[in-house]
N, C-alpha and C. Protein backbone atom coordinates (compact mmCIF):
# COMPACT_ATOMS: atom_id res chain seq x y z
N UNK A 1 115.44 93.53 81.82
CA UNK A 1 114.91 94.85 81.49
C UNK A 1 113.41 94.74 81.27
N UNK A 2 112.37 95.64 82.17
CA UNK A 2 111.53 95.33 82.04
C UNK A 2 110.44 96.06 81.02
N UNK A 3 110.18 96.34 79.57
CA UNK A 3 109.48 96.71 78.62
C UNK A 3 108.26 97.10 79.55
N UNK A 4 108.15 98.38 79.01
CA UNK A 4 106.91 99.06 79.65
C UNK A 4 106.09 99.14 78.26
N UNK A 5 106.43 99.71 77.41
CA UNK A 5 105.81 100.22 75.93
C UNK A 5 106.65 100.58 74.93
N UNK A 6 106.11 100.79 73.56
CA UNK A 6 107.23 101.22 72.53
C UNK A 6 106.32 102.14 71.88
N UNK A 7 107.07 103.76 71.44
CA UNK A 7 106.50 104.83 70.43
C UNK A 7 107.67 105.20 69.64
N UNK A 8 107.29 104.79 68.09
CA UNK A 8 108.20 105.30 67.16
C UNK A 8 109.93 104.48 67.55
N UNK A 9 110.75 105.25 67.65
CA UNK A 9 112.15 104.86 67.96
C UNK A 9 112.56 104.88 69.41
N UNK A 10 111.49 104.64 70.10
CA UNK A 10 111.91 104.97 71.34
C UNK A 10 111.27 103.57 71.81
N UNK A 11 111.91 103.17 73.33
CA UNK A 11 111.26 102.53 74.24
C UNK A 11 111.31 102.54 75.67
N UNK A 12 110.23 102.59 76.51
CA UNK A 12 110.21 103.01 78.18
C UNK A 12 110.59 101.86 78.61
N UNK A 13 110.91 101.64 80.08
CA UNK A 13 111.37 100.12 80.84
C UNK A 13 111.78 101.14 81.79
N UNK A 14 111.47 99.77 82.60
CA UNK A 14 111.78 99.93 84.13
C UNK A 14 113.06 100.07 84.95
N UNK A 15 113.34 101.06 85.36
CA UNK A 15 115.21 101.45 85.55
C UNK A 15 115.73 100.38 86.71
N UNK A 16 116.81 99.99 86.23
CA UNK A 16 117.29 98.70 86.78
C UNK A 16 118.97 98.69 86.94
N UNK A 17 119.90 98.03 87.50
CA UNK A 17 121.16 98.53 87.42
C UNK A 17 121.70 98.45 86.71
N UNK A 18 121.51 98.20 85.67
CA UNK A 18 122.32 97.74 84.11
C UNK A 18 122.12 99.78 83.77
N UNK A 19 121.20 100.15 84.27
CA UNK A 19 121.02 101.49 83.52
C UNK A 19 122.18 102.32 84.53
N UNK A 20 122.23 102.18 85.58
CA UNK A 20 122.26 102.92 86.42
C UNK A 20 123.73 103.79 86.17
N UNK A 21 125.02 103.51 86.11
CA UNK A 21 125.63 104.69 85.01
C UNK A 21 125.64 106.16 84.24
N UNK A 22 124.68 105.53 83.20
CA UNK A 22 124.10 106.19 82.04
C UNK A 22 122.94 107.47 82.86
N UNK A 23 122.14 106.42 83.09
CA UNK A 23 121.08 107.48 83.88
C UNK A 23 121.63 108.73 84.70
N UNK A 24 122.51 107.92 85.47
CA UNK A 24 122.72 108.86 86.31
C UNK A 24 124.03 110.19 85.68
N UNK A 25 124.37 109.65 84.38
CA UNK A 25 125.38 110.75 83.36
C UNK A 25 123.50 111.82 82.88
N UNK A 26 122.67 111.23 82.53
CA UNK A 26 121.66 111.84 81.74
C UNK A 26 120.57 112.84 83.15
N UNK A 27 120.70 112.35 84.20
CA UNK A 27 119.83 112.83 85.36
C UNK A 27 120.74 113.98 85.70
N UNK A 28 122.28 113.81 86.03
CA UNK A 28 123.19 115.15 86.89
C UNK A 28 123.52 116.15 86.11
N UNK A 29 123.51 115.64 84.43
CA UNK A 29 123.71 116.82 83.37
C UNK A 29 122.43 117.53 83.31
N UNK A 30 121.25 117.07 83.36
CA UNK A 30 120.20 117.72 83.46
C UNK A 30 119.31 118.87 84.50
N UNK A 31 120.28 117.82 85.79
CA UNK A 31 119.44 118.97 86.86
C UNK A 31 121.02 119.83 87.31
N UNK A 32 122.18 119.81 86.65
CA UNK A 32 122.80 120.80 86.88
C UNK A 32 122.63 122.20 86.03
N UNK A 33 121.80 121.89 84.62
CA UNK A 33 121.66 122.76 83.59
C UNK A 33 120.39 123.39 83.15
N UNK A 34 119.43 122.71 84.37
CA UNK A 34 117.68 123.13 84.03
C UNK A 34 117.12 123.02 85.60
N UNK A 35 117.78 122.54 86.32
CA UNK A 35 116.81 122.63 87.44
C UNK A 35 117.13 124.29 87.96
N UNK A 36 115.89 124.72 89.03
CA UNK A 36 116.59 126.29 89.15
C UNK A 36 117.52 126.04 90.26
N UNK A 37 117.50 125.01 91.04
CA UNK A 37 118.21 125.01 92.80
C UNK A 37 119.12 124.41 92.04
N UNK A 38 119.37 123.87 91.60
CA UNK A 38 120.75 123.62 91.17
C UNK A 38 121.67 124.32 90.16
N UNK A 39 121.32 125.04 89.31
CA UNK A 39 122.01 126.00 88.28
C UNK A 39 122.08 127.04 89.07
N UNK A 40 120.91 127.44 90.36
CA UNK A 40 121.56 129.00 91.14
C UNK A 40 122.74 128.67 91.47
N UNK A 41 123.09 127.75 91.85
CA UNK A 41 124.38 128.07 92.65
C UNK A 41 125.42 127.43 91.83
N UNK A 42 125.66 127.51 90.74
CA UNK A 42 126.32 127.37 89.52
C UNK A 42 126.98 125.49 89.73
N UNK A 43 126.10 124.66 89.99
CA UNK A 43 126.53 123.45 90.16
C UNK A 43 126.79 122.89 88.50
N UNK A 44 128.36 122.19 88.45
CA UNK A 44 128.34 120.91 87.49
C UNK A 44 127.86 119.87 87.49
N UNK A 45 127.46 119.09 86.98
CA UNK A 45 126.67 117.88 86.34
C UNK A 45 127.58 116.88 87.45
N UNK A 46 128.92 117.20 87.77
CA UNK A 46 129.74 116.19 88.25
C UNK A 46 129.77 116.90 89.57
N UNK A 47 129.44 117.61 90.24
CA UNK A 47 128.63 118.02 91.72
C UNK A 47 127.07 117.56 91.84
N UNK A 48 126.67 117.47 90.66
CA UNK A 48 125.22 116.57 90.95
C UNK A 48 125.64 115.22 91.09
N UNK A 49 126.41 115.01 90.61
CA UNK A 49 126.02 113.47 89.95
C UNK A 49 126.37 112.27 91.67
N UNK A 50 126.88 112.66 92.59
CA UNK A 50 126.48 111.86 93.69
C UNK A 50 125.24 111.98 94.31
N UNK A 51 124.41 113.04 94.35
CA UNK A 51 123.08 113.35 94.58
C UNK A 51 122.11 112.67 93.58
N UNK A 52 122.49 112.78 92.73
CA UNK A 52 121.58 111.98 91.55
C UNK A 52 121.68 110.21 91.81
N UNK A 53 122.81 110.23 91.59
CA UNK A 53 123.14 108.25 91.74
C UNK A 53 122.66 107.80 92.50
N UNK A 54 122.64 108.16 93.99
CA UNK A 54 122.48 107.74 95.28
C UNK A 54 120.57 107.89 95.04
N UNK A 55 119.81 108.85 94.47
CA UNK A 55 118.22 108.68 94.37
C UNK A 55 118.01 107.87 93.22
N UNK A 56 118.49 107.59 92.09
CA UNK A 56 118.51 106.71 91.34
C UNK A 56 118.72 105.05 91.92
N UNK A 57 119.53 105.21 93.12
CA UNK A 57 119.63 103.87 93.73
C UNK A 57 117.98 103.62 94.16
N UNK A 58 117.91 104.50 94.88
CA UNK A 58 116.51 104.16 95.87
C UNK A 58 115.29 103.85 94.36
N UNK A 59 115.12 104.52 93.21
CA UNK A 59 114.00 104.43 92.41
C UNK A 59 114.22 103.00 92.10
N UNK A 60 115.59 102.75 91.87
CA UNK A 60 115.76 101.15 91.36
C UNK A 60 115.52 99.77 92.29
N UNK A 61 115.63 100.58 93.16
CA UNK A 61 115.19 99.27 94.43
C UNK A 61 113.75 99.29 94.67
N UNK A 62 112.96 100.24 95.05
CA UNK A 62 111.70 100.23 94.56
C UNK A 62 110.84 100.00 93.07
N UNK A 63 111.51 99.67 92.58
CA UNK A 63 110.82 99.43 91.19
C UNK A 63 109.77 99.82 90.78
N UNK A 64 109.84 101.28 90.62
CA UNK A 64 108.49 102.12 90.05
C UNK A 64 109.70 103.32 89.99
N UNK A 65 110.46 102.88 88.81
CA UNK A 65 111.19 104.25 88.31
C UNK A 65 111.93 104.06 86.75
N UNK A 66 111.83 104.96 85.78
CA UNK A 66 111.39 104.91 84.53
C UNK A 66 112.53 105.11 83.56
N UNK A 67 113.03 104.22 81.94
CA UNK A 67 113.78 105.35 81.54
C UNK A 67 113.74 105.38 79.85
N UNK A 68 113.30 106.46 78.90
CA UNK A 68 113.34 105.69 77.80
C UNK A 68 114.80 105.84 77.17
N UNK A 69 114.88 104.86 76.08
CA UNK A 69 115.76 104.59 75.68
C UNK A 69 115.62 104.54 74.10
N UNK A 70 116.69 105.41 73.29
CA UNK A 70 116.27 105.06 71.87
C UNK A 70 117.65 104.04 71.21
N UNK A 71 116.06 103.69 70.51
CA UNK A 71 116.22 102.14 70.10
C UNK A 71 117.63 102.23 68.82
N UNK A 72 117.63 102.65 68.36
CA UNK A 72 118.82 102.93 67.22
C UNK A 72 120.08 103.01 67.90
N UNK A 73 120.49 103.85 68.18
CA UNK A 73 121.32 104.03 69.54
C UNK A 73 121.62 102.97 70.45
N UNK A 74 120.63 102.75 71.13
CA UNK A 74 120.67 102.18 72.61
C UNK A 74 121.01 102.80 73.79
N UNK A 75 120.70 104.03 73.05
CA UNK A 75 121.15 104.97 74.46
C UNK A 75 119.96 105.35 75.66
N UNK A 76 120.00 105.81 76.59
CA UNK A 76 118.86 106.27 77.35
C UNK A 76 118.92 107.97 77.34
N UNK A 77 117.85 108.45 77.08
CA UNK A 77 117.64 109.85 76.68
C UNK A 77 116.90 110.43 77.49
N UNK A 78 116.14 109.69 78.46
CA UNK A 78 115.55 110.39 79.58
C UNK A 78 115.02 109.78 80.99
N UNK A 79 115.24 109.98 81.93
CA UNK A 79 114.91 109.19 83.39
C UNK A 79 113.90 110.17 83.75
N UNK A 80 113.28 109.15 84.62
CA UNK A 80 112.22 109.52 85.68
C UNK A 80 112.16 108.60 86.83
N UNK A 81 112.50 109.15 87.89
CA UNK A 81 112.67 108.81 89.33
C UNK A 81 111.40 109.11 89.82
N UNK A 82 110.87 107.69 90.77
CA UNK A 82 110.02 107.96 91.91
C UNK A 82 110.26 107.23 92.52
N UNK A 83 109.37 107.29 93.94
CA UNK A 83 109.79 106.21 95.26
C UNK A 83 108.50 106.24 95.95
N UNK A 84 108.77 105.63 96.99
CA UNK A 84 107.51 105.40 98.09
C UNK A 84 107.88 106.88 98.98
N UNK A 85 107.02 107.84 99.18
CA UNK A 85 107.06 108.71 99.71
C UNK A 85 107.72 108.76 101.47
N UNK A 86 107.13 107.10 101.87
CA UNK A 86 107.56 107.24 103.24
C UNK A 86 109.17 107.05 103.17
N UNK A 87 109.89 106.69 102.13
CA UNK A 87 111.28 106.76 102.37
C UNK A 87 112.66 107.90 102.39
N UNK A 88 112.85 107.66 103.56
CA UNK A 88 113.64 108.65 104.05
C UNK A 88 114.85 109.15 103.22
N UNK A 89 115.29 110.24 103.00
CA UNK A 89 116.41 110.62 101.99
C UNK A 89 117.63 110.92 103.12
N UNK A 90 118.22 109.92 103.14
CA UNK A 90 120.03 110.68 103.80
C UNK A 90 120.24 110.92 103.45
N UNK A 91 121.37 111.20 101.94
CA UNK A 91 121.93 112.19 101.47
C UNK A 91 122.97 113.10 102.17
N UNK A 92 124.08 112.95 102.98
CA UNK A 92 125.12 113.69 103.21
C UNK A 92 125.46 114.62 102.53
N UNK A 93 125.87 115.76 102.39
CA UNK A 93 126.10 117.06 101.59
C UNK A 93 127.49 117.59 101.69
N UNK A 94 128.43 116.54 102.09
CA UNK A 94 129.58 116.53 102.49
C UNK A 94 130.14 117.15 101.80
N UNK A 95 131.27 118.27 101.70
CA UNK A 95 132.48 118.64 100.82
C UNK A 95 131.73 119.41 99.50
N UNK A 96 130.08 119.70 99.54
CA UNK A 96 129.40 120.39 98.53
C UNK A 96 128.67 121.73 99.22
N UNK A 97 129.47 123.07 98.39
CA UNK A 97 129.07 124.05 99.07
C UNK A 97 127.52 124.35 98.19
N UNK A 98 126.56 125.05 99.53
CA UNK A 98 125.18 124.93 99.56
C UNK A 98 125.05 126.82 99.59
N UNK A 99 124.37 127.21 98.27
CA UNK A 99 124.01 128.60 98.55
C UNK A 99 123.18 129.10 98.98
N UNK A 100 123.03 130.42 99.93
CA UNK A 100 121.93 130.66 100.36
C UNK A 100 120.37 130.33 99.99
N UNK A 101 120.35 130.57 98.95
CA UNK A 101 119.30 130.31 97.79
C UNK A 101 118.66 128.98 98.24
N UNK A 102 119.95 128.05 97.91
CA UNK A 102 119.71 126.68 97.90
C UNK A 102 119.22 126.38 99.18
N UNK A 103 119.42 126.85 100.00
CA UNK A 103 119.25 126.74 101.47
C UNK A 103 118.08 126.80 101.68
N UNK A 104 117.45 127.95 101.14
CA UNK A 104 116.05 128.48 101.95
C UNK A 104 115.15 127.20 100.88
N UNK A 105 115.39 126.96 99.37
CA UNK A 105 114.77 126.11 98.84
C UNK A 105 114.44 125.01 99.91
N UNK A 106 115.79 124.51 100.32
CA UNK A 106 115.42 123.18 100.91
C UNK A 106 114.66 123.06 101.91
N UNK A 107 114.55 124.59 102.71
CA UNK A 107 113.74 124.97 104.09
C UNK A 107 111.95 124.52 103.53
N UNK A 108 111.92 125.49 102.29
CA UNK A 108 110.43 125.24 101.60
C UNK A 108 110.51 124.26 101.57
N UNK A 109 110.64 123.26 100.54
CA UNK A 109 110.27 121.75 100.06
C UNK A 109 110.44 121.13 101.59
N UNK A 110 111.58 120.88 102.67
CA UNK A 110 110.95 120.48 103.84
C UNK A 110 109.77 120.77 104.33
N UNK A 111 109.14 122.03 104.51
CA UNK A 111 107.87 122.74 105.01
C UNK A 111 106.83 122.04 103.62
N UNK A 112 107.00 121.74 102.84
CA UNK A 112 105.61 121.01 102.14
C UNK A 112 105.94 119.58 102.35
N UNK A 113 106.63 119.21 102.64
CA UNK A 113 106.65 117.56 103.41
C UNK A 113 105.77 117.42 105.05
N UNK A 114 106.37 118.54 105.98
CA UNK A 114 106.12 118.48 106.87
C UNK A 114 104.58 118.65 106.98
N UNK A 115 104.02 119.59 105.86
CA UNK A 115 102.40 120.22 106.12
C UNK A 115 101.72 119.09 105.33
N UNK A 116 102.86 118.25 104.54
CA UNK A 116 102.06 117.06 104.22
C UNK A 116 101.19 116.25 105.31
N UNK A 117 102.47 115.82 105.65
CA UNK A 117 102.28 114.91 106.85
C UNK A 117 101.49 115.28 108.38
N UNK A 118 101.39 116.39 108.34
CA UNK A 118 99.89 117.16 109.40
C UNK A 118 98.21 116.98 108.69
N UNK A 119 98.87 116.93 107.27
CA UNK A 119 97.24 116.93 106.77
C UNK A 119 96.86 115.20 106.33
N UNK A 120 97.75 114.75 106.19
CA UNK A 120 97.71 113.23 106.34
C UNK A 120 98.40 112.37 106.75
N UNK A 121 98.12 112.61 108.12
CA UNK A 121 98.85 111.92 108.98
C UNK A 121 99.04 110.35 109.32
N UNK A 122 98.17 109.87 108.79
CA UNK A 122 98.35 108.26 108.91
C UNK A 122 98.79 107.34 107.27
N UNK A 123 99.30 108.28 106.46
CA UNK A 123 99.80 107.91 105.82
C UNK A 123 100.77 106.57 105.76
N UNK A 124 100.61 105.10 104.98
CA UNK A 124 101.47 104.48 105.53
C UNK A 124 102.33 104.13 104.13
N UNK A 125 103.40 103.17 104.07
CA UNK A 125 104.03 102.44 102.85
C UNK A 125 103.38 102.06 101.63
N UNK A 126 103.79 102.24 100.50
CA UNK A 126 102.78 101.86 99.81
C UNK A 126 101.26 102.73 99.56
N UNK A 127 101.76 104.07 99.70
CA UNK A 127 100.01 104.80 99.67
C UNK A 127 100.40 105.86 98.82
N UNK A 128 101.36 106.71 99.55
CA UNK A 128 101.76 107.80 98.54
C UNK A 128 102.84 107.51 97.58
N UNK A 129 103.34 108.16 96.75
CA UNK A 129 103.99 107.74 95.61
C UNK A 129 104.50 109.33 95.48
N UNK A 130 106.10 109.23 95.79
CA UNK A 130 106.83 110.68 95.38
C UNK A 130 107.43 110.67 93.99
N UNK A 131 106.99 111.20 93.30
CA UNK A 131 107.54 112.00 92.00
C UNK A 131 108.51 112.76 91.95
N UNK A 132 110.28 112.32 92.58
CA UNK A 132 111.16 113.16 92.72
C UNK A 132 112.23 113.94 91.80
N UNK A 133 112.46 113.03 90.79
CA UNK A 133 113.45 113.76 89.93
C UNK A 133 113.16 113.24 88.26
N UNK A 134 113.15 114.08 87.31
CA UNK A 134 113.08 113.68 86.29
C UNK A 134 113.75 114.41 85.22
N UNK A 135 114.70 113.97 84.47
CA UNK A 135 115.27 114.76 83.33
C UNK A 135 115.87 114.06 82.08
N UNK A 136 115.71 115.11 80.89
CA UNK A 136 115.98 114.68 79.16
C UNK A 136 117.86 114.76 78.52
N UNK A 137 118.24 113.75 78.14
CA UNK A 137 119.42 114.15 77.52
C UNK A 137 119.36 115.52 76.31
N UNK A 138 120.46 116.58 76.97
CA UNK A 138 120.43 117.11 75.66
C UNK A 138 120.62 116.99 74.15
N UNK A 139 119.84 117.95 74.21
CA UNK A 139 119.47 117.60 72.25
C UNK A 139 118.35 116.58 72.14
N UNK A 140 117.42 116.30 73.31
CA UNK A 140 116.52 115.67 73.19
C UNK A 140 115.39 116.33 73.80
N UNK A 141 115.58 117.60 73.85
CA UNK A 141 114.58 118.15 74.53
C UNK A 141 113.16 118.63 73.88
N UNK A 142 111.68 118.79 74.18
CA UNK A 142 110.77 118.86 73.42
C UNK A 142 110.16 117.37 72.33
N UNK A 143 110.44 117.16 72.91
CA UNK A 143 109.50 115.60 72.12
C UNK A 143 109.08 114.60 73.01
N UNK A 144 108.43 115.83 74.08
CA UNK A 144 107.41 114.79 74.71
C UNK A 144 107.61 113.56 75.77
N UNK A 145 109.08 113.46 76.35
CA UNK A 145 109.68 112.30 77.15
C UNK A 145 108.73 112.43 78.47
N UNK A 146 109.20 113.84 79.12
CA UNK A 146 108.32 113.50 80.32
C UNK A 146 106.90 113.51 80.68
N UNK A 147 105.99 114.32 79.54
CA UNK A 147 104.34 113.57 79.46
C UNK A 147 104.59 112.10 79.38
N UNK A 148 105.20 111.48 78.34
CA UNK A 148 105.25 109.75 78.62
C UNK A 148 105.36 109.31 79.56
N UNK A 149 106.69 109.70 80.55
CA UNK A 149 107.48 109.11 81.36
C UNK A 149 106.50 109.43 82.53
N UNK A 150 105.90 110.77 82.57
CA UNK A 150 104.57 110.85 83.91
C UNK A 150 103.86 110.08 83.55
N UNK A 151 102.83 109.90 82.17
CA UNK A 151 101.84 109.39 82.02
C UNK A 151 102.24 107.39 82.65
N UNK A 152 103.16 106.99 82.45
CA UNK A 152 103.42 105.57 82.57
C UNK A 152 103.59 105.72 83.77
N UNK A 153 104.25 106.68 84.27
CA UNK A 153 104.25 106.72 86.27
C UNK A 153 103.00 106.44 86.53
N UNK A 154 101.86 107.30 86.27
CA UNK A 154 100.44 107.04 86.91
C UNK A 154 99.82 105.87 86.70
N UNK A 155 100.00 105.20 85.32
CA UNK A 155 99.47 104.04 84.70
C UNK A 155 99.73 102.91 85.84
N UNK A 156 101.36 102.53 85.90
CA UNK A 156 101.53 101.30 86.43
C UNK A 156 101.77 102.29 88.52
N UNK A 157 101.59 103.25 88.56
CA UNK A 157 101.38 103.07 90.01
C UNK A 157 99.35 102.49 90.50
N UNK A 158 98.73 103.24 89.52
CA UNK A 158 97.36 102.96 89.31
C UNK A 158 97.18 100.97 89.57
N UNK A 159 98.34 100.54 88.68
CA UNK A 159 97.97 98.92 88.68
C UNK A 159 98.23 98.60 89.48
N UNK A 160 99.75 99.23 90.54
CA UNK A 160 100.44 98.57 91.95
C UNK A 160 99.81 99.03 92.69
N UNK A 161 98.62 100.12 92.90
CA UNK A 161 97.53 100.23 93.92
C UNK A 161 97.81 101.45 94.79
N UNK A 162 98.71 102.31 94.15
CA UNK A 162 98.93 103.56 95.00
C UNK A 162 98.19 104.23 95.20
N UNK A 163 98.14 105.41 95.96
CA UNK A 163 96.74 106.17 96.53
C UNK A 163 96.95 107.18 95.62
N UNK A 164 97.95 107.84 95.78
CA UNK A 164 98.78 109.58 95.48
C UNK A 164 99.47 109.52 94.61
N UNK A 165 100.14 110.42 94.06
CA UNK A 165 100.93 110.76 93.55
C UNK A 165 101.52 112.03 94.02
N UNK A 166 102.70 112.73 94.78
CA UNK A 166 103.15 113.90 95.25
C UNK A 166 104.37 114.38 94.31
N UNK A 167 104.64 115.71 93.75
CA UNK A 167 105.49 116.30 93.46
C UNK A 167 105.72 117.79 93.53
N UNK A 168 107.36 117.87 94.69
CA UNK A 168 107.71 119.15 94.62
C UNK A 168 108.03 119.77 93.23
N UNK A 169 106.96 120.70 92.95
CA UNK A 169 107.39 120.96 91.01
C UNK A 169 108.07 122.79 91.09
N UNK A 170 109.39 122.50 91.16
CA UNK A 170 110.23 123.37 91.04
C UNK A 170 110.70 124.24 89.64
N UNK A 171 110.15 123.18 88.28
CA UNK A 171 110.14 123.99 87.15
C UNK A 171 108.90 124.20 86.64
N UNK A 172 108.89 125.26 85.98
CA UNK A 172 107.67 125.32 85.01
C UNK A 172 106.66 124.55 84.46
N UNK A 173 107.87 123.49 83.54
CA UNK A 173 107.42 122.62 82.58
C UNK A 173 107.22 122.06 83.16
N UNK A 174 107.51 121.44 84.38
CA UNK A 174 106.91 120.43 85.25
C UNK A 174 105.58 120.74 85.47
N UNK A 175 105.49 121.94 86.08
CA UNK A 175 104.18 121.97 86.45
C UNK A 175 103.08 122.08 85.42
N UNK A 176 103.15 122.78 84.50
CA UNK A 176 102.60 122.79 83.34
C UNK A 176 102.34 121.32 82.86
N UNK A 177 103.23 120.30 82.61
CA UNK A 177 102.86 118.74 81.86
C UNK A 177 101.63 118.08 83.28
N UNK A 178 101.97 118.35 84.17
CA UNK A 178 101.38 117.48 85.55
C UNK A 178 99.72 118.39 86.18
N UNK A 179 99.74 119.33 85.87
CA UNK A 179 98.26 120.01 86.13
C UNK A 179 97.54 119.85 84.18
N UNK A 180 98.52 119.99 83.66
CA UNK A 180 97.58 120.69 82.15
C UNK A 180 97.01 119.33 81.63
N UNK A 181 98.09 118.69 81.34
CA UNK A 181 97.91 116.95 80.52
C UNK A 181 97.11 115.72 81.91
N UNK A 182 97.94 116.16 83.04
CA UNK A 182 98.05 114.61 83.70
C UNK A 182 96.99 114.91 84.79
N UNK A 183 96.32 116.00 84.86
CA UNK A 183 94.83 116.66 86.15
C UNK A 183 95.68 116.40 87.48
N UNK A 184 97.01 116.71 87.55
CA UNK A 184 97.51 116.71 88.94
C UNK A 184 96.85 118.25 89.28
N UNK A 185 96.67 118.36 91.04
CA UNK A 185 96.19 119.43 91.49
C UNK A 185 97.07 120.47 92.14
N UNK A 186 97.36 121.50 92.50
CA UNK A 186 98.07 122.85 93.32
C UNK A 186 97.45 122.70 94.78
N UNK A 187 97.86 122.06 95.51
CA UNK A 187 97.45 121.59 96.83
C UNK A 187 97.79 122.75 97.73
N UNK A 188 96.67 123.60 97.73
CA UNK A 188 96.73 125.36 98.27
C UNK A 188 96.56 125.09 100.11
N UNK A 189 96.33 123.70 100.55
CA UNK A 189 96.74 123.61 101.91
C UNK A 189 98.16 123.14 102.15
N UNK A 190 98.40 122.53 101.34
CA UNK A 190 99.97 121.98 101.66
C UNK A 190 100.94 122.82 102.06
N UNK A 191 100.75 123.65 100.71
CA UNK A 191 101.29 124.90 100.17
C UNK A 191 101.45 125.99 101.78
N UNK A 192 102.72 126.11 102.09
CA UNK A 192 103.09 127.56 102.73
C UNK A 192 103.30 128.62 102.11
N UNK A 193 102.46 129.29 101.54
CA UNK A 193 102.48 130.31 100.39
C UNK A 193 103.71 131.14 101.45
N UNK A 194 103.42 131.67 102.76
CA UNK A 194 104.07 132.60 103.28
C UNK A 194 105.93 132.62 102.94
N UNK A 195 106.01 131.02 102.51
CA UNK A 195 107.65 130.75 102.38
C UNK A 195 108.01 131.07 101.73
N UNK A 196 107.35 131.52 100.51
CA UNK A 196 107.89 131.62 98.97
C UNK A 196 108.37 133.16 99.22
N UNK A 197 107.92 133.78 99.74
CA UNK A 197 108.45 135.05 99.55
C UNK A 197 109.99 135.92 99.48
N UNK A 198 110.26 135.14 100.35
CA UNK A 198 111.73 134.83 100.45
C UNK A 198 112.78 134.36 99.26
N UNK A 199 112.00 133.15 98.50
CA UNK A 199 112.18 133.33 97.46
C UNK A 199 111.82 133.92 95.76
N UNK A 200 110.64 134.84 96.43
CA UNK A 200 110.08 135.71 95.16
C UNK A 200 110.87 136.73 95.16
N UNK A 201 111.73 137.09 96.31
CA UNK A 201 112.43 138.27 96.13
C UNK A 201 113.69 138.19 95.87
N UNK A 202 114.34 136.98 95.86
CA UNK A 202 115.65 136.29 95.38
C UNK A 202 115.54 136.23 93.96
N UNK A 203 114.47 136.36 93.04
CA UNK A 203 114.53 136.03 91.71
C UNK A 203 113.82 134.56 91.39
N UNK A 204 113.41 133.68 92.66
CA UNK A 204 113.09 132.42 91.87
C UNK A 204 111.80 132.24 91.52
N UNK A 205 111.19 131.11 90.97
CA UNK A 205 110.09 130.82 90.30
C UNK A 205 109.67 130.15 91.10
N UNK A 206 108.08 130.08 91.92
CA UNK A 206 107.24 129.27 93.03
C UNK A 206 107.85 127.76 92.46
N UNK A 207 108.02 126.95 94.04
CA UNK A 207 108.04 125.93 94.03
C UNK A 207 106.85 125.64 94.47
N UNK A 208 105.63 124.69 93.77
CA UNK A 208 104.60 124.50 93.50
C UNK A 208 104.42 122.58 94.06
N UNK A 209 103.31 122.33 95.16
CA UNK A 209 103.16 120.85 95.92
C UNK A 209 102.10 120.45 94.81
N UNK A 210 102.21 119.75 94.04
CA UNK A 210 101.21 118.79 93.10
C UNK A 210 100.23 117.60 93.85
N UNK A 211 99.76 117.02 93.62
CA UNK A 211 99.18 115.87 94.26
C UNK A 211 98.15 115.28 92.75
N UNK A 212 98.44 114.19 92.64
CA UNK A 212 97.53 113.27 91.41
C UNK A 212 96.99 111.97 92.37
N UNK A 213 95.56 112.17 92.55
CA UNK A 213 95.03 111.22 92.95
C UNK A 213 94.46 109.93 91.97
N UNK A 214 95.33 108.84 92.64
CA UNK A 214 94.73 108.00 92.07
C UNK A 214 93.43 107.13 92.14
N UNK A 215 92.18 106.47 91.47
CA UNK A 215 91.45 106.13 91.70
C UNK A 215 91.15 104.92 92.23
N UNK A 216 92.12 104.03 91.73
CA UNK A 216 91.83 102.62 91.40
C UNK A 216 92.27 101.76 92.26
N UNK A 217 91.33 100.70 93.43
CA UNK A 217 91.50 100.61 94.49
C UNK A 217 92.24 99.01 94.75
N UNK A 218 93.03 99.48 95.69
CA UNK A 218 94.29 98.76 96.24
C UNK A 218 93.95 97.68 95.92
N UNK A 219 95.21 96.49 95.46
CA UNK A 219 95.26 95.19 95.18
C UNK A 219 95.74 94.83 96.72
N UNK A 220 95.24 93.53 96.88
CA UNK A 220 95.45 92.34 97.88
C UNK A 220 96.60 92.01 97.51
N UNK A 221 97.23 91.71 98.61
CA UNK A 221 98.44 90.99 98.66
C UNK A 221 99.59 92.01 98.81
């Protein structure tokens, strides 16, 4: 287990398969009950939770994915998933019904990948850094997990030499902790404003393309 830092009763480390279980009980309860694409279409925690496990695999094999854990307990109370942007998501959707809603979501967030990759096109391994999923056990909500859990994303991608930082920010609070605290930017070219409309009139809240540039230039080797 790899110790990232310690605040108060808590401690961050690097998500590894000893977690992988737990996390993925604390990641599918979360984005079935707070994410908006997943609560529209009235998903359980246990309809997430193969979608969750299976990206939790990929953060753990890349090793730049986060989880704290309180120390009294020993429980883990909050994950944060990222990956190397160039890696591809299969994900089968087999035997899981997909609502309209959900549908056109996934049309957007494809269309800010794709306008990614027109505006930086020689993007290679190791440059961008996707910020894909992150969520708090309940009853642990408001005390600050995912400012930490971003802020240590940027820290140690900063040391492993990443360029970027990218996130589709589908909630609020997301976007709010990652522009307000962390100077991530609203990338107004990425952005297909024209898509959202479709979903401004469905009831949902802009899904918003972030980008946090990092400064600090690539290590050898």
């Amino acid at each position: 287990m790899a110790l990232i830092e310690e605040r108060g009763g808590y401690k961050i480390v690097q998500l590894s398969d000893d977690h992988l279980d737990e996390s993925t009980n604390v990641l599918s309860t979360a984005f079935a009950n707070r994410d908006p694409i997943a609560s529209s279409g009235g998903w359980t925690p246990e309809r997430c939770r193969p979608f969750c496990e299976y990206c939790i695999k990929i953060g753990i094999r890349e090793k730049i994915s986060y989880c704290i854990i309180e120390k009294q307990t020993n429980h883990i109370v909050h994950v944060l998933v990222s990956f190397d942007y160039t890696t591809p998501l299969e994900f089968e959707w087999t035997g899981i019904e997909i609502t309209e809603y959900q549908q056109t979501c996934g049309l957007v967030i494809a269309g800010l990948g794709e306008n990614f990759r027109k505006e930086y096109p020689d993007v290679k391994p190791k440059e961008v850094l996707h910020l894909w999923m992150a969520g708090t056990l309940d009853g642990y909500e408001g005390r600050g997990f995912f400012i930490w859990s971003s802020r240590v994303l940027v820290e140690q991608a900063k040391k492993q030499g990443w360029n970027k930082i990218v996130v589709e920010a589908t909630h609020e609070g997301t976007h709010h902790v990652l522009v307000r605290k962390l100077d991530f930017i609203v990338d107004t070219t990425i952005v297909p404003a024209q898509k959202y409309e479709i979903l401004e009139k469905m009831g949902a809240a802009k899904c918003t393309f972030l980008i946090g540039n990092l400064s600090t230039p690539k290590e050898e080797g």
